[in-house]
Protein backbone atom coordinates (compact mmCIF):
# COMPACT_ATOMS: atom_id res chain seq x y z
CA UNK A 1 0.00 0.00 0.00
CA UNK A 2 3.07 2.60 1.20
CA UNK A 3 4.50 1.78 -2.55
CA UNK A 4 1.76 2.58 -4.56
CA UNK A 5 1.28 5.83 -2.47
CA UNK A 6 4.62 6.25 -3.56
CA UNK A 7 4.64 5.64 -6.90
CA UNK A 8 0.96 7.49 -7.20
CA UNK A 9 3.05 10.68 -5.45
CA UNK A 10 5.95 10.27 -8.33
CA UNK A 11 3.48 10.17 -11.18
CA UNK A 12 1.76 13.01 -9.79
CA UNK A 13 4.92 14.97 -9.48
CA UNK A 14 6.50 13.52 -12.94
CA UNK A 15 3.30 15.09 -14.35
CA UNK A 16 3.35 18.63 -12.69
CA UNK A 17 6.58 18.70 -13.68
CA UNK A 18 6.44 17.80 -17.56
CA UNK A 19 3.66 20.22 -17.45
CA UNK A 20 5.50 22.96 -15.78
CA UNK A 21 8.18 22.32 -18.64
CA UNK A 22 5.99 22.61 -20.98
CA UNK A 23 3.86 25.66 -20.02
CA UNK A 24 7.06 27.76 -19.61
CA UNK A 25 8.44 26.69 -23.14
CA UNK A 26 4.51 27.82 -24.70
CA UNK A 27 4.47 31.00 -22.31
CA UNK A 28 8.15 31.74 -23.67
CA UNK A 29 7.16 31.56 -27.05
CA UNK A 30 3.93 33.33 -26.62
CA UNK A 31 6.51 35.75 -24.58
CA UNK A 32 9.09 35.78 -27.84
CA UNK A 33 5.80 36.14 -30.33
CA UNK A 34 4.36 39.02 -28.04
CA UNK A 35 7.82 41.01 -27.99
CA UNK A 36 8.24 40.85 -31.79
CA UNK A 37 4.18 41.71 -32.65
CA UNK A 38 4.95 45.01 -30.23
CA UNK A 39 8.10 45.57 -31.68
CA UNK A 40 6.39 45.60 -35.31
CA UNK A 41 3.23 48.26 -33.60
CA UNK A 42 5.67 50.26 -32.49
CA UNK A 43 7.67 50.61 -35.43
CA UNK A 44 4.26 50.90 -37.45
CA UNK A 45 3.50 53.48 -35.06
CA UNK A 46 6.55 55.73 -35.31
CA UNK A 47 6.74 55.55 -39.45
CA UNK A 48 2.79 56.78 -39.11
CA UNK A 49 4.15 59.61 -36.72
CA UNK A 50 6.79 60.78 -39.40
CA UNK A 51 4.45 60.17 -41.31
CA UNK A 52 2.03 62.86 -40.02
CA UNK A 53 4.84 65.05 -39.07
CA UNK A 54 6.33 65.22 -42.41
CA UNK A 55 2.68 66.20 -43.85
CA UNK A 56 2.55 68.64 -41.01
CA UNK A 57 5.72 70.25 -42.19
CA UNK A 58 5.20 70.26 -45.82
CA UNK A 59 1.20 72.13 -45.13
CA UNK A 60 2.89 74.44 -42.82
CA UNK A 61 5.63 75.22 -45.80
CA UNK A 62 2.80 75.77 -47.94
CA UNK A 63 1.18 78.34 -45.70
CA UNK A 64 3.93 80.44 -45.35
CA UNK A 65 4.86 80.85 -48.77
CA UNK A 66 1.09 80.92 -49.44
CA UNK A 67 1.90 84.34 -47.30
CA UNK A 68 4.79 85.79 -49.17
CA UNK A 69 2.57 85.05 -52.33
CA UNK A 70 0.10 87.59 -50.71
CA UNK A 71 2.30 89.60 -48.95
CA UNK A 72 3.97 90.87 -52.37
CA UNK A 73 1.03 90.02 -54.70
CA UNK A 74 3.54 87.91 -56.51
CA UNK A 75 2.82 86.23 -59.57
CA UNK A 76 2.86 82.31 -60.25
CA UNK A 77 1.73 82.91 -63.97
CA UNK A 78 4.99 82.79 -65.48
CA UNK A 79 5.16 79.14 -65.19
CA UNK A 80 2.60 78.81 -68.02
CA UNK A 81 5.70 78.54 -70.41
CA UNK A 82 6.34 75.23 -69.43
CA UNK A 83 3.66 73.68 -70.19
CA UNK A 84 3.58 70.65 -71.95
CA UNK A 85 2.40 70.73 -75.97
CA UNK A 86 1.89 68.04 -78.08
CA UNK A 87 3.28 65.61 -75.15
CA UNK A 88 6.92 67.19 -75.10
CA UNK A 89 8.13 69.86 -72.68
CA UNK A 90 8.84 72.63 -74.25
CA UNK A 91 11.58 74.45 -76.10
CA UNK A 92 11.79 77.92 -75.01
CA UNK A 93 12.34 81.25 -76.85
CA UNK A 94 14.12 84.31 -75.04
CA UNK A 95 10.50 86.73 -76.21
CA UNK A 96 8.70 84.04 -74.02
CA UNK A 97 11.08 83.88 -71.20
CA UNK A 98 11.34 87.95 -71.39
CA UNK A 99 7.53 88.58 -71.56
CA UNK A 100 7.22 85.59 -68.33
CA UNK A 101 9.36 86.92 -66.03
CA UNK A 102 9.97 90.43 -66.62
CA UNK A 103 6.37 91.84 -67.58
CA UNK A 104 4.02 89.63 -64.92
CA UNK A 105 1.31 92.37 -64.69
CA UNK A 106 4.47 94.65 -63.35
CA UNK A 107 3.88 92.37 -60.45
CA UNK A 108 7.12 90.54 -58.42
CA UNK A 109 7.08 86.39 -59.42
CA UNK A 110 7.80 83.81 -57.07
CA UNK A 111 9.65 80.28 -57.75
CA UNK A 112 10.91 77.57 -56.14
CA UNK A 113 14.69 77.26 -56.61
CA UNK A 114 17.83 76.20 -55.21
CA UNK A 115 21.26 78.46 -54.63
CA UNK A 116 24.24 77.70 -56.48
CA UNK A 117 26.43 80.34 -55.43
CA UNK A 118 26.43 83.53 -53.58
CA UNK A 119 28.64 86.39 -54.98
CA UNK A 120 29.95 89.95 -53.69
CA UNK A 121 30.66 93.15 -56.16
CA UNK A 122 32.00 96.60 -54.66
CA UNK A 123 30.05 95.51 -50.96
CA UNK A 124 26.87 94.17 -53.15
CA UNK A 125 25.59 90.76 -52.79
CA UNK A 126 23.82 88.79 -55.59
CA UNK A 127 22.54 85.18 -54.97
CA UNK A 128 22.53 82.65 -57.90
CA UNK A 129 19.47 80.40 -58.07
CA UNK A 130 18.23 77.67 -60.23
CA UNK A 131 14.79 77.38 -60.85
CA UNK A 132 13.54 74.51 -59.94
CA UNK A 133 11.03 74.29 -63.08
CA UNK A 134 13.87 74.07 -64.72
CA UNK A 135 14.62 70.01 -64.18
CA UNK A 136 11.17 69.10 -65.89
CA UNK A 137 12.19 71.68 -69.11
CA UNK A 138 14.46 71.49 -72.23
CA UNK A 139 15.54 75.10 -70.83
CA UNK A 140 17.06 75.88 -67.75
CA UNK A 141 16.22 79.68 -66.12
CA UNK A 142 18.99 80.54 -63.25
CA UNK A 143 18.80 84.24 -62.04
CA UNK A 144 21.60 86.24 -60.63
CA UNK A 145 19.36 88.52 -57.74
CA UNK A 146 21.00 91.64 -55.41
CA UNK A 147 20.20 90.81 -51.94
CA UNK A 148 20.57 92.93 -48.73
CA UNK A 149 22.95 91.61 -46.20
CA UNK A 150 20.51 90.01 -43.83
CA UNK A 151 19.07 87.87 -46.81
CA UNK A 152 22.41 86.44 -47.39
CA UNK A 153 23.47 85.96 -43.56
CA UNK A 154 19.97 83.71 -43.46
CA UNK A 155 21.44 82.27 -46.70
CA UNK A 156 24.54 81.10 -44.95
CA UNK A 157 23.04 79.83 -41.86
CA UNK A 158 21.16 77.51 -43.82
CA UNK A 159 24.45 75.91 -45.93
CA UNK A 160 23.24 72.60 -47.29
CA UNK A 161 23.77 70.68 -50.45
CA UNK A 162 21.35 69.90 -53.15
CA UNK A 163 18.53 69.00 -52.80
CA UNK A 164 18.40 69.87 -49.06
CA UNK A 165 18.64 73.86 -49.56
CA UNK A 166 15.85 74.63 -51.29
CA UNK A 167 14.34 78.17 -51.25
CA UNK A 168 10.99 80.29 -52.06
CA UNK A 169 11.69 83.56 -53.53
CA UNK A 170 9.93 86.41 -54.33
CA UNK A 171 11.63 88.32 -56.86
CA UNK A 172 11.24 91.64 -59.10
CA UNK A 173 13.03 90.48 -62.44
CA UNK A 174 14.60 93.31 -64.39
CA UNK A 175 15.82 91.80 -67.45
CA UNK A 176 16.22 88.02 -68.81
CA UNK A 177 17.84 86.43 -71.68
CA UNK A 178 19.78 83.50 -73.51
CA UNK A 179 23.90 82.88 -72.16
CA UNK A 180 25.43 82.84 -75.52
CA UNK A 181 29.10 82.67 -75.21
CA UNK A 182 31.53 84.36 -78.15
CA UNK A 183 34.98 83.17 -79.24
CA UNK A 184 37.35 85.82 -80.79
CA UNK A 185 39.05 83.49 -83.16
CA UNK A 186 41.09 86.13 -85.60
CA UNK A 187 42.20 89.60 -83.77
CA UNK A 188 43.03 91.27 -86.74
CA UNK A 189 39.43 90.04 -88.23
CA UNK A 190 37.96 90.36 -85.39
CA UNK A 191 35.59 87.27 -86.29
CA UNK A 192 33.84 86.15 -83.32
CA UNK A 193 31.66 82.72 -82.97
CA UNK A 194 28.53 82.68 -80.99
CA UNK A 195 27.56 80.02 -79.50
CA UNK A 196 23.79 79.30 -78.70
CA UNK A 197 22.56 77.44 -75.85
CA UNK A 198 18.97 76.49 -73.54
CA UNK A 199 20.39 78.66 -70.58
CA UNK A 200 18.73 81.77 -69.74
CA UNK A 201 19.67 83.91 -66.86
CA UNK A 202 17.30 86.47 -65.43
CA UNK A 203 18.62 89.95 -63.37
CA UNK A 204 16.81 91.91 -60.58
CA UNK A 205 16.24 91.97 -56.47
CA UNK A 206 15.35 89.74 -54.33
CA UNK A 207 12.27 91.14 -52.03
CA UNK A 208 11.72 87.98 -50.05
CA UNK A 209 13.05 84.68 -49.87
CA UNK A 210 12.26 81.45 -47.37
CA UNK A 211 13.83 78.47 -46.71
CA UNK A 212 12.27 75.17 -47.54
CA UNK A 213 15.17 72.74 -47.19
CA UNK A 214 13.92 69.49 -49.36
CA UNK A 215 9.99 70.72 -49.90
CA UNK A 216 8.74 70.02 -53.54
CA UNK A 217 6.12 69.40 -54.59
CA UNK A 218 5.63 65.25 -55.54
CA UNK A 219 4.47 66.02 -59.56
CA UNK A 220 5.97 67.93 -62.28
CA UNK A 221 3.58 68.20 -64.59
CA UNK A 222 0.68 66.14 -63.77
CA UNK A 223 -1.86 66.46 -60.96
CA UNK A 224 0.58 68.94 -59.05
CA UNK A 225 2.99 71.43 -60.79
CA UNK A 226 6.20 72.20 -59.26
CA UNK A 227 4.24 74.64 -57.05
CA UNK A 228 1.79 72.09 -55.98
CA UNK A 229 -1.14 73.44 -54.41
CA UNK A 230 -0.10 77.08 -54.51
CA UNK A 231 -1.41 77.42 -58.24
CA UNK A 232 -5.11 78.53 -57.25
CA UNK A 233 -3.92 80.33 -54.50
CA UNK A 234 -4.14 83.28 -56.44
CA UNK A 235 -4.23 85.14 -59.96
């Protein structure tokens, strides 16, 4: 009788003990599964956070240069000479660049753009930009603008390559035409070559400018333009 109490008692315990085993491996891989299912929220949760901060960012972008646009009742209607005909960007001529940029309703314009140099002349300061309508053309439009001192000191606080430094200028455009380049290849002739190319460069001041850093806008030329949702904001 005192063995099979014994060997009841060892069964009992050779039980509780497989099942303790056995429990602890399922709770550890419930444990294991648990850890990697939060590990995959809370990554899902912090891409939907950049996410919403990024969009955040970009709207609040849009607002402020929706306010220089109003501020200066600047013009976006110069970027009607890139639009697309017959399913090809097009080819520009210096009367439409001239008549775009300079005329505007005698209004200022404003464009995206980023700086590729900043220059100084006799205690002046002019700031090179490149438009950024100009990567969906055939033509590329760069401008050489006089800014005041504190423009440029903004400028140079905000040092960052391509396409990280992007800007929003308002600008009052004086004069704009083709870079031709000539060759004096005779002195005593004086014959000189010209040579033509899609490059035009625009001259006049700079009345406002704001840094974007990587904002544009996600289409060229479909849906969006490269000033997004800022077309209808006025005109």
């Amino acid at each position: 009788m005192k063995n099979a109490v014994v060997r009841i008692v060892t069964v009992v315990v050779v039980l509780a003990a497989g099942y303790w085993i056995v429990s602890g491996i399922i709770s550890g891989r419930r444990t294991e599964a648990e850890k990697k299912e939060l590990e995959v929220e809370k990554q899902q949760s912090e891409a939907k956070k950049q996410e919403l901060e990024e969009v955040e960012k970009r709207l609040q972008i849009e607002k402020s240069i929706k306010g220089m646009i109003a501020k200066h009742n600047a013009s976006t209607d110069w970027r009607k000479i890139f639009n697309v005909k017959d399913g090809s960007l097009n080819l520009l001529y210096s009367v439409e660049v001239q008549d775009a940029l300079t005329d505007a309703y005698d209004r200022p314009i404003m464009f995206l753009a980023f700086i590729s140099d900043v220059t100084r002349e006799s205690d002046e300061y002019y700031v090179h930009f490149y438009f950024l309508e100009s990567l969906y053309s055939m033509s590329d439009i760069s401008s050489i603008l006089h800014c005041t001192q504190d423009q440029v000191n903004e400028i140079m606080l905000n040092q960052r390559g391509f396409p990280e430094s992007n800007y929003a200028v308002i600008a009052k455009i004086s004069s704009a035409k083709k870079a031709t380049f000539g060759l004096s290849c005779d002195e005593d002739q004086e014959v000189y070559i010209t040579l033509f190319s899609n490059s035009f460069i625009a001259r006049g001041r700079c009345l406002d400018l704001l840094f974007v850093g990587d904002y544009k806008p996600e289409d060229s030329h479909g849906a969006k333009d490269v000033l997004g949702t800022l077309t209808n904001y006025q005109d």
